[in-house]
C-alpha atoms as a PDB file:
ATOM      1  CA  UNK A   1     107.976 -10.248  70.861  1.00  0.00           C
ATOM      2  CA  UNK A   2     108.323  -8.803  67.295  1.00  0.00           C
ATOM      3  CA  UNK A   3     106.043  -5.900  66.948  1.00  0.00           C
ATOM      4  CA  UNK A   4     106.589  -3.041  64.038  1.00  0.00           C
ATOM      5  CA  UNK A   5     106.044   0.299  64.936  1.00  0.00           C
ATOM      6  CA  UNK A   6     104.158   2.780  62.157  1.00  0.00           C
ATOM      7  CA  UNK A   7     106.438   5.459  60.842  1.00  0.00           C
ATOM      8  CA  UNK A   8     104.517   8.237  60.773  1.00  0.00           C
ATOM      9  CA  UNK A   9     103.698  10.126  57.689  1.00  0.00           C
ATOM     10  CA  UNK A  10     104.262  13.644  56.781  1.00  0.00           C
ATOM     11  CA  UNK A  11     100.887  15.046  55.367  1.00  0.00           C
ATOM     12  CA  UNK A  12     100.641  18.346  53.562  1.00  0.00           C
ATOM     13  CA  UNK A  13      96.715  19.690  53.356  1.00  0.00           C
ATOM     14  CA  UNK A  14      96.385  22.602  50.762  1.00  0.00           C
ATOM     15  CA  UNK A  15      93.455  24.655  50.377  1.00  0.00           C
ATOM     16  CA  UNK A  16      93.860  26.667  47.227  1.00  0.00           C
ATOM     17  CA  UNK A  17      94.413  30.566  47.744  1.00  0.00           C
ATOM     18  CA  UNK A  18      91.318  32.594  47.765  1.00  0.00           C
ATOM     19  CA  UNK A  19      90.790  34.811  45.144  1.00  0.00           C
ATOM     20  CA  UNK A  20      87.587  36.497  43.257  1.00  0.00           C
ATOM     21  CA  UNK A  21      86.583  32.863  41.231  1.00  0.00           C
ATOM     22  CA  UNK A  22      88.022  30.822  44.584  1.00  0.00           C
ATOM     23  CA  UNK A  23      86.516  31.810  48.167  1.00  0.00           C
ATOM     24  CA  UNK A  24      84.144  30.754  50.680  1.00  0.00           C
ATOM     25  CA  UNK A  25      83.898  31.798  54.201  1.00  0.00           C
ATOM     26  CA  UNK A  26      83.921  28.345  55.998  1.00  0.00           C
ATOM     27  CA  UNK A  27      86.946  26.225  56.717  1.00  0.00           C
ATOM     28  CA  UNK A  28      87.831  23.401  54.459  1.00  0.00           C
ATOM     29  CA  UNK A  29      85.770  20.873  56.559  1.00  0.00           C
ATOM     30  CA  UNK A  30      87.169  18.081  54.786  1.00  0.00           C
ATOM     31  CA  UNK A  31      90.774  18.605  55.081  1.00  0.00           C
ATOM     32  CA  UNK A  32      90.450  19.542  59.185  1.00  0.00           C
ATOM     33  CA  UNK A  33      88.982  16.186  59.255  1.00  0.00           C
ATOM     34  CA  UNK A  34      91.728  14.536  57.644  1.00  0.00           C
ATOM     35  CA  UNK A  35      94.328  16.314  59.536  1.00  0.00           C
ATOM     36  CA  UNK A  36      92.534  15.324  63.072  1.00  0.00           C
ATOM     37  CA  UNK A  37      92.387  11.484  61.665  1.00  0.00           C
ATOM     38  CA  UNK A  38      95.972  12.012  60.723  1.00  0.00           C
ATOM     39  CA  UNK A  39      97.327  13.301  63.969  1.00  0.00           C
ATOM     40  CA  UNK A  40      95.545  10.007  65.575  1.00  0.00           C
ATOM     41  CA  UNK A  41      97.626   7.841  63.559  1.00  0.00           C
ATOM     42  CA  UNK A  42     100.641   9.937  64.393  1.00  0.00           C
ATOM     43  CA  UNK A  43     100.849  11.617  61.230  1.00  0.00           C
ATOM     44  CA  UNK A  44     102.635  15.284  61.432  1.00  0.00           C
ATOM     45  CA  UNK A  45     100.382  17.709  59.754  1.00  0.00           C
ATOM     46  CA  UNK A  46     101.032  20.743  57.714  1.00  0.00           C
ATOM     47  CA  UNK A  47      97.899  23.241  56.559  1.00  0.00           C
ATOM     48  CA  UNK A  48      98.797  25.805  53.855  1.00  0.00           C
ATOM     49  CA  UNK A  49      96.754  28.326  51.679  1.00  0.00           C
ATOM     50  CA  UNK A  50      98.002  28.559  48.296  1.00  0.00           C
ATOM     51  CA  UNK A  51     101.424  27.969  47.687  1.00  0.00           C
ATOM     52  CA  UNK A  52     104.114  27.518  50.457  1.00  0.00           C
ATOM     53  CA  UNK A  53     107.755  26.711  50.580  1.00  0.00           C
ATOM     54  CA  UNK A  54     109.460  25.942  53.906  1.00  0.00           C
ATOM     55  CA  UNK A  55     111.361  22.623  53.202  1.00  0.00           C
ATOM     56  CA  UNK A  56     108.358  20.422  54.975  1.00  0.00           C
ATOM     57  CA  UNK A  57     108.526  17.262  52.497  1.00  0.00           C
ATOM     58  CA  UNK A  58     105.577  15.690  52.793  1.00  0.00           C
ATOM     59  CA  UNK A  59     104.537  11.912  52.040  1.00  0.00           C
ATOM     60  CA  UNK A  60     100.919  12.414  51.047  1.00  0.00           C
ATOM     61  CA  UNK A  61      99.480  15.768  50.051  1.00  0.00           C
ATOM     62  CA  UNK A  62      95.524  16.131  49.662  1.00  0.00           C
ATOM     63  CA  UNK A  63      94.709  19.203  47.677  1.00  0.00           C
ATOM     64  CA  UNK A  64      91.136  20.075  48.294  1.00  0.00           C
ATOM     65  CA  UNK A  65      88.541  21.821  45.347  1.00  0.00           C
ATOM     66  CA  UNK A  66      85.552  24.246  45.831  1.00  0.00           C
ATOM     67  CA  UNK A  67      83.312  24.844  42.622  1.00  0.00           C
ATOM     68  CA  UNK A  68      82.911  23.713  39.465  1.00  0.00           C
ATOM     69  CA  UNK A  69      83.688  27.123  38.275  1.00  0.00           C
ATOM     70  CA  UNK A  70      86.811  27.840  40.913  1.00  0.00           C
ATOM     71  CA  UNK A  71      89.076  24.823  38.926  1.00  0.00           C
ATOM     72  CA  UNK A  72      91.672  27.357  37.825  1.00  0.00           C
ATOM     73  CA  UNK A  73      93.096  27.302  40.892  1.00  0.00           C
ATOM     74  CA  UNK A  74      92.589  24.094  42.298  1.00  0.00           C
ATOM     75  CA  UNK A  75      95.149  23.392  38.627  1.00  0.00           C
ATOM     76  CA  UNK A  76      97.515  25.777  39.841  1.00  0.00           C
ATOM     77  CA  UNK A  77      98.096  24.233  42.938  1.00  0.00           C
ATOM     78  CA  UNK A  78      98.103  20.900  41.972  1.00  0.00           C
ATOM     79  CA  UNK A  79     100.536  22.321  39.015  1.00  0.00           C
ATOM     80  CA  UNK A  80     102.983  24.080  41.753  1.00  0.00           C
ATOM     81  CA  UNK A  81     102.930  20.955  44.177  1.00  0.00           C
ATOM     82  CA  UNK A  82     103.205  17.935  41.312  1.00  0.00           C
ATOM     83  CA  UNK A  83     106.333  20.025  40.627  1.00  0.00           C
ATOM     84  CA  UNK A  84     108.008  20.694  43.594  1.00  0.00           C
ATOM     85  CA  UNK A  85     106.921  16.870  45.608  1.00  0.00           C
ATOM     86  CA  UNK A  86     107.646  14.934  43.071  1.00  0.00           C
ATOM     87  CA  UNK A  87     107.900  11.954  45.082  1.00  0.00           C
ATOM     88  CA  UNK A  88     104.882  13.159  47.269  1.00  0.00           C
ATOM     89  CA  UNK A  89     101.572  11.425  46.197  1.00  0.00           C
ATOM     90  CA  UNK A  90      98.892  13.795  45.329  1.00  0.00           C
ATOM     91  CA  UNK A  91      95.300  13.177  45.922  1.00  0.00           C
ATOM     92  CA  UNK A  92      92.559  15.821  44.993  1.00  0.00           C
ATOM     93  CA  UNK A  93      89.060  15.927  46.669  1.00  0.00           C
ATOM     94  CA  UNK A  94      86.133  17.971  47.045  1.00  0.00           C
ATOM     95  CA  UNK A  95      83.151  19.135  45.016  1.00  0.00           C
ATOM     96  CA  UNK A  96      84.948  19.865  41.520  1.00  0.00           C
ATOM     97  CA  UNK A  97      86.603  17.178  42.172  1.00  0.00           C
ATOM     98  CA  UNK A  98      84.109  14.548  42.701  1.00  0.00           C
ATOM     99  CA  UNK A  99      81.844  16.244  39.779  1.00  0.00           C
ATOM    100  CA  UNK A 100      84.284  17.013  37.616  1.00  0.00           C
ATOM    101  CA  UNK A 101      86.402  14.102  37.473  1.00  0.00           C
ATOM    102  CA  UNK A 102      86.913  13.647  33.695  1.00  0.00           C
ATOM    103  CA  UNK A 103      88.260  17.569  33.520  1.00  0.00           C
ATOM    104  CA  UNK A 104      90.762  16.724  36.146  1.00  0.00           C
ATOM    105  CA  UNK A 105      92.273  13.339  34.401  1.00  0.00           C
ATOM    106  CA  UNK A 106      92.402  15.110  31.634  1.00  0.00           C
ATOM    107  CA  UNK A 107      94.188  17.844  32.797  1.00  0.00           C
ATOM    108  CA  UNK A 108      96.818  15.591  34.972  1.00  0.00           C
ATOM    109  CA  UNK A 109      96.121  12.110  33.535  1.00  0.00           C
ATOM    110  CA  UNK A 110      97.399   9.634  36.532  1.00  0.00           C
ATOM    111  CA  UNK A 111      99.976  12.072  37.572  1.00  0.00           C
ATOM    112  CA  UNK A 112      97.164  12.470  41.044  1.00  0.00           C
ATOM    113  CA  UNK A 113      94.693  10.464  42.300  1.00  0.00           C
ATOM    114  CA  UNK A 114      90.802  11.946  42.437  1.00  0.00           C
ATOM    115  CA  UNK A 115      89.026  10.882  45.583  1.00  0.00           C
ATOM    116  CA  UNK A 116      85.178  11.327  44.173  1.00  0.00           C
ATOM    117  CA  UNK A 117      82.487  12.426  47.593  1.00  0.00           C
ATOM    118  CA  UNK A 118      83.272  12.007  51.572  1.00  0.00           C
ATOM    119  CA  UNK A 119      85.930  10.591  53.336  1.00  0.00           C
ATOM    120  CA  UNK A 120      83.986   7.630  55.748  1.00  0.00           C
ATOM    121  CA  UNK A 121      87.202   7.300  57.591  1.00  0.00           C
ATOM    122  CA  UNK A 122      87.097  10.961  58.512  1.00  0.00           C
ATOM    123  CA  UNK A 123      83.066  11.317  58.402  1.00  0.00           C
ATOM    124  CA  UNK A 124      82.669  10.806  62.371  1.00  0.00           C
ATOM    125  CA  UNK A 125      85.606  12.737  63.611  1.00  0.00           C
ATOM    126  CA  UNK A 126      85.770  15.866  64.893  1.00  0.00           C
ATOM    127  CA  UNK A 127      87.409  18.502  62.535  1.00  0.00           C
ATOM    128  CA  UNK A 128      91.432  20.044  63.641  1.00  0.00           C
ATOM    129  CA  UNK A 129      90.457  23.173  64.283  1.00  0.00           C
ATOM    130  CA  UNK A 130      93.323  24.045  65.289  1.00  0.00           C
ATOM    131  CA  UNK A 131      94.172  24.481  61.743  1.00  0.00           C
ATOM    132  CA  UNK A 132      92.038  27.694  61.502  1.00  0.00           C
ATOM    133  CA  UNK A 133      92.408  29.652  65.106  1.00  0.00           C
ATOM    134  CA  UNK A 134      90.280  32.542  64.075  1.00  0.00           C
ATOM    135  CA  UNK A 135      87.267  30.422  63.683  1.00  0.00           C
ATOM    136  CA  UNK A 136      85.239  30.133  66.254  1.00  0.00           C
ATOM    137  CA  UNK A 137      82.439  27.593  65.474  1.00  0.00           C
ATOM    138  CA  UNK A 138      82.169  24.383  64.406  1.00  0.00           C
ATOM    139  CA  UNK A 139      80.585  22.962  61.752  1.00  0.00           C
ATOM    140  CA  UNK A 140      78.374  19.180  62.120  1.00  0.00           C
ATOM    141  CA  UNK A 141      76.175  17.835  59.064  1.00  0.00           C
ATOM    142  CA  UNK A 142      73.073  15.560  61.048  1.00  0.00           C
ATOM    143  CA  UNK A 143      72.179  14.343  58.016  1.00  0.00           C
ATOM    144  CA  UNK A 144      74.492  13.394  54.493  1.00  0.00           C
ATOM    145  CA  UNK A 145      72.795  13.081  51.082  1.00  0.00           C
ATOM    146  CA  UNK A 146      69.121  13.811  49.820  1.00  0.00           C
ATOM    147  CA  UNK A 147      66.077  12.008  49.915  1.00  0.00           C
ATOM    148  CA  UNK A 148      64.815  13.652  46.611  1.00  0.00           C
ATOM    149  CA  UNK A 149      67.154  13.163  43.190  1.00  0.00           C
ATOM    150  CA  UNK A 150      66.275  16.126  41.582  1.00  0.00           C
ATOM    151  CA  UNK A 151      68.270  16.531  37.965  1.00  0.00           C
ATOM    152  CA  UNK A 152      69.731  20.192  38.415  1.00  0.00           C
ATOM    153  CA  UNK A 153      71.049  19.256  41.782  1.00  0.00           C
ATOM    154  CA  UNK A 154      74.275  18.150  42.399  1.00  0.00           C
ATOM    155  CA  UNK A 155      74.135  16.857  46.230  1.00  0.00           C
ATOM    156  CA  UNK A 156      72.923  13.144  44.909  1.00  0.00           C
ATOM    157  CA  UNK A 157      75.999  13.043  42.800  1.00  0.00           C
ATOM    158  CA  UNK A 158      78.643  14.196  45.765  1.00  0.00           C
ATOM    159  CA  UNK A 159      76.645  12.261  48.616  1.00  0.00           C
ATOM    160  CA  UNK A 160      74.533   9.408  46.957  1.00  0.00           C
ATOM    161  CA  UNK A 161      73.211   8.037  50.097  1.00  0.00           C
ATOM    162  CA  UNK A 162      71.026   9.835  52.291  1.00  0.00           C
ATOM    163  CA  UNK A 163      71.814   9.155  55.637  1.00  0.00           C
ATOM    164  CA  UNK A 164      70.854  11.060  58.985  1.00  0.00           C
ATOM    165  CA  UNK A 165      73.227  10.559  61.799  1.00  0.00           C
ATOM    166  CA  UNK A 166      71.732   8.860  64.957  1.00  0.00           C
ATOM    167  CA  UNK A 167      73.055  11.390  67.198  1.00  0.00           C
ATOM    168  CA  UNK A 168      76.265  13.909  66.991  1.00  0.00           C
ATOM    169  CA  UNK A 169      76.714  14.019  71.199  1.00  0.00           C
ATOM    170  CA  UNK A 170      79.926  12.754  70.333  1.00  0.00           C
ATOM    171  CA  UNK A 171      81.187  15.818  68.103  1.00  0.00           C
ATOM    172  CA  UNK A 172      81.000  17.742  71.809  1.00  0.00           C
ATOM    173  CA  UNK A 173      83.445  20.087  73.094  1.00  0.00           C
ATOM    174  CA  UNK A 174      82.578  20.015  76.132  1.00  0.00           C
ATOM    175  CA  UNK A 175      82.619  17.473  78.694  1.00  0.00           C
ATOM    176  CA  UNK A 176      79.561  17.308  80.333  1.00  0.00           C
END
């Protein structure tokens, strides 16, 4: 019997370092996500802030965005890690990202690839927190989208369904 094994990716999340334009207190949901769905397929995982060099060559390296008005440094990492990976494909997510998308091509033209709103691989999976050991609660959305479409808001833009989860029992810690 023939069967091919997987070889398993390196994966390189990078949240941008915090600064005065760039912060938030919450974990980057999205990229704990990835990194649990990852580690399922047998990925190894790497989680950096900012800029980081310690020889991991990754295959795949999602770069995550806050704000609109917080691009300058999603650019500056995407600058620092399009130079040093050059083989490494780049893909950029998150809110500037997704509403922002003709700044960003602009910027880096097809040099990365711009995932626009959620992950639905990653939507139902239980975030790596792991990844961030001084945080010490967890984070579930019930619902994803808006029922109203109102013009200043951005939600229907970033999650253009709306869609309320039948139940999250399954995003338990516990085992009970």
């Amino acid at each position: 019997m023939n069967s091919k094994k997987k070889k398993s990716k390196r994966i390189l999340l990078v949240e941008p370092k915090k600064s005065k334009n760039y912060h938030t207190q919450y974990p980057p949901l999205g990229l704990l996500k990835l990194s649990a769905y990852h580690k399922q397929l047998g990925d190894t995982v790497k989680f950096v802030k900012g800029f980081e060099d310690d020889n991991f060559e990754p295959d795949k390296i999602y770069i995550t965005s806050l704000f609109t008005y917080a691009w300058e440094a999603v650019h500056e990492v995407i600058k620092y890690y399009l130079q040093k990976y050059k083989k490494a494909e780049i893909i950029v997510g998150g809110i500037y990202a997704t509403l922002c998308e003709a700044h960003l091509r602009e910027a880096f033209k097809d040099r990365i690839i711009i995932h626009k709103g959620l992950v639905n691989e990653v939507e139902n999976i239980l975030p790596d927190y792991s990844l961030v050991p001084n945080w010490s609660a967890s984070i579930i959305f019930s619902s994803r989208g808006c029922i109203r479409k109102c013009p200043f808001c951005a939600v229907s833009k970033l999650e253009p369904e709306f869609c309320a989860k039948d139940s999250i029992k399954h995003f338990s810690l516990s085992k009970s």
